[in-house]
Protein backbone atom coordinates (compact mmCIF):
# COMPACT_ATOMS: atom_id res chain seq x y z
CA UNK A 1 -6.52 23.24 -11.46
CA UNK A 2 -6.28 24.81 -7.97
CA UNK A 3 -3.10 25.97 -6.48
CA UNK A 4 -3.40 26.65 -2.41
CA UNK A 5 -0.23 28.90 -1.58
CA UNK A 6 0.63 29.66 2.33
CA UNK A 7 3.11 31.80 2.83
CA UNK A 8 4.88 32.49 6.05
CA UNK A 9 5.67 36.29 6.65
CA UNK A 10 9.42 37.52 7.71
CA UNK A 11 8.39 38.80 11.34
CA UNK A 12 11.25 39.84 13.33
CA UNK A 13 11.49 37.47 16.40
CA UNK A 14 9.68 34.78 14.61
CA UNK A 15 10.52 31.36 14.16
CA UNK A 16 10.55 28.69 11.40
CA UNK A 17 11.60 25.64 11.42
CA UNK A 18 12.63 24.76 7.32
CA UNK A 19 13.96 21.64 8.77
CA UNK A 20 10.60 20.41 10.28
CA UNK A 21 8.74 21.56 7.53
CA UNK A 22 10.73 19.74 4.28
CA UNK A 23 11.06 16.58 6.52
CA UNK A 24 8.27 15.80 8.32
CA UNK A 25 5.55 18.40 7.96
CA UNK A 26 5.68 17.97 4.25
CA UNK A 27 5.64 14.60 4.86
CA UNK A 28 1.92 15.25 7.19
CA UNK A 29 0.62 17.08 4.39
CA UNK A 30 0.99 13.87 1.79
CA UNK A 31 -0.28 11.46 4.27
CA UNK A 32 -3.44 13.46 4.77
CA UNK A 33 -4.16 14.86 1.78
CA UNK A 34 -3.14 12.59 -0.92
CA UNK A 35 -5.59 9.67 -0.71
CA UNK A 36 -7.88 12.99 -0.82
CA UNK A 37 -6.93 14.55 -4.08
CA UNK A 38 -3.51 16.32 -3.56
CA UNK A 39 -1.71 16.11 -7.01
CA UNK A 40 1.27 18.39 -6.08
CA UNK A 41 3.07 19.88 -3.05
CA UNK A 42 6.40 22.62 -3.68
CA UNK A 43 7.86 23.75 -1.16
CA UNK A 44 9.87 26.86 -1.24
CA UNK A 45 12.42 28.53 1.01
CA UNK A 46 12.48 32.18 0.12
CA UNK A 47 15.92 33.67 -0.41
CA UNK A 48 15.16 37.18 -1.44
CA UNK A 49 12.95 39.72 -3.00
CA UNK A 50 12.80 41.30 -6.55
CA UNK A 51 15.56 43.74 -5.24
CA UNK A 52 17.94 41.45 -3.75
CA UNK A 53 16.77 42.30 -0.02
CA UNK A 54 15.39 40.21 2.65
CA UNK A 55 12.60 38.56 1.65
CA UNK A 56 8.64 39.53 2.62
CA UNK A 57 8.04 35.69 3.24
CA UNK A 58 10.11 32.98 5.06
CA UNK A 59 8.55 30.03 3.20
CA UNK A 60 5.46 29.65 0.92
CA UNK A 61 4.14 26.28 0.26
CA UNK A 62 1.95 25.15 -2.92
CA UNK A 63 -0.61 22.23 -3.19
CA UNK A 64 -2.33 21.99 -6.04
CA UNK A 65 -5.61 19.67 -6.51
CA UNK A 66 -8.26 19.41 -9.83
CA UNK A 67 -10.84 21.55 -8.23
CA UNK A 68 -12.00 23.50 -4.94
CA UNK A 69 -14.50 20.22 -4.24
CA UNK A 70 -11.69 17.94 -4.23
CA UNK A 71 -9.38 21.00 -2.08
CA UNK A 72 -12.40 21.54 0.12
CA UNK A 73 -12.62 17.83 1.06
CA UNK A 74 -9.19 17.09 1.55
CA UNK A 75 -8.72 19.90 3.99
CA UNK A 76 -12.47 18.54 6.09
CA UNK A 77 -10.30 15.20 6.08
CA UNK A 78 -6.68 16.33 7.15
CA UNK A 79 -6.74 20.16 8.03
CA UNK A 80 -6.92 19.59 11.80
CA UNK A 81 -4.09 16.84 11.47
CA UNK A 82 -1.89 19.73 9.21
CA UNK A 83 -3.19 23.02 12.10
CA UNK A 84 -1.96 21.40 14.95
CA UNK A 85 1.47 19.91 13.69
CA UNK A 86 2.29 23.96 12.95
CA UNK A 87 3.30 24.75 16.43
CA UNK A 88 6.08 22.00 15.60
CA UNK A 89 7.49 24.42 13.04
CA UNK A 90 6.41 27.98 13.48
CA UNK A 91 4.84 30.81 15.44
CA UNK A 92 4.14 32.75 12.80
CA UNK A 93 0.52 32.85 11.27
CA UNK A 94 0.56 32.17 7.66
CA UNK A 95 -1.22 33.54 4.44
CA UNK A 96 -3.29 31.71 2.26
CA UNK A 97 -4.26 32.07 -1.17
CA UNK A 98 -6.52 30.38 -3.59
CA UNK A 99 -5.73 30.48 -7.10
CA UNK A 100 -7.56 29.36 -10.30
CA UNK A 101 -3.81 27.71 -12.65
CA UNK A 102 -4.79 29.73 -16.05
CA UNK A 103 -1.54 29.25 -17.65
């Protein structure tokens, strides 16, 4: 299994929208990437780091599809649709990671 995580950096200034996102972002991301292979989506709003301080990201979401053919596909089919809704929600440029679920 594949997990895709993007996480949205604290940046002073910035803004994000965990309103948006939850309610109708989230709801972009099944509508274009479910009929594609998307088997999960978690969406997190980070509270804090390991230490109790502010945290180093804002938000991080997780989809999570049976391979990188069926990830790669889904995102030729909806990633435009998912790029531009982000200036809905945020300013800030996320982080992406692409993970191989061992365990």
């Amino acid at each position: 299994m594949i997990r895709i995580t993007v996480a949205y950096p604290a940046q002073d200034n910035a803004r994000f929208d965990h309103s948006y996102y939850q309610q109708q972002h989230a709801r972009l991301i099944h509508e274009q990437l479910d009929a594609h292979g998307l088997l999960k989506l978690e969406v997190d709003q980070c509270l804090a780091d390991g230490a109790g301080q502010a945290p180093q990201f804002v938000a991080c979401a997780h989809l999570f599809f049976a391979d990188m053919a069926q990830f790669q596909a889904a995102f030729a089919a909806g990633g435009k649709a998912l790029n531009q809704d982000m200036a809905n929600y945020t300013d800030i440029t996320p982080v992406v990671t692409i993970s191989q679920v061992v365990a």
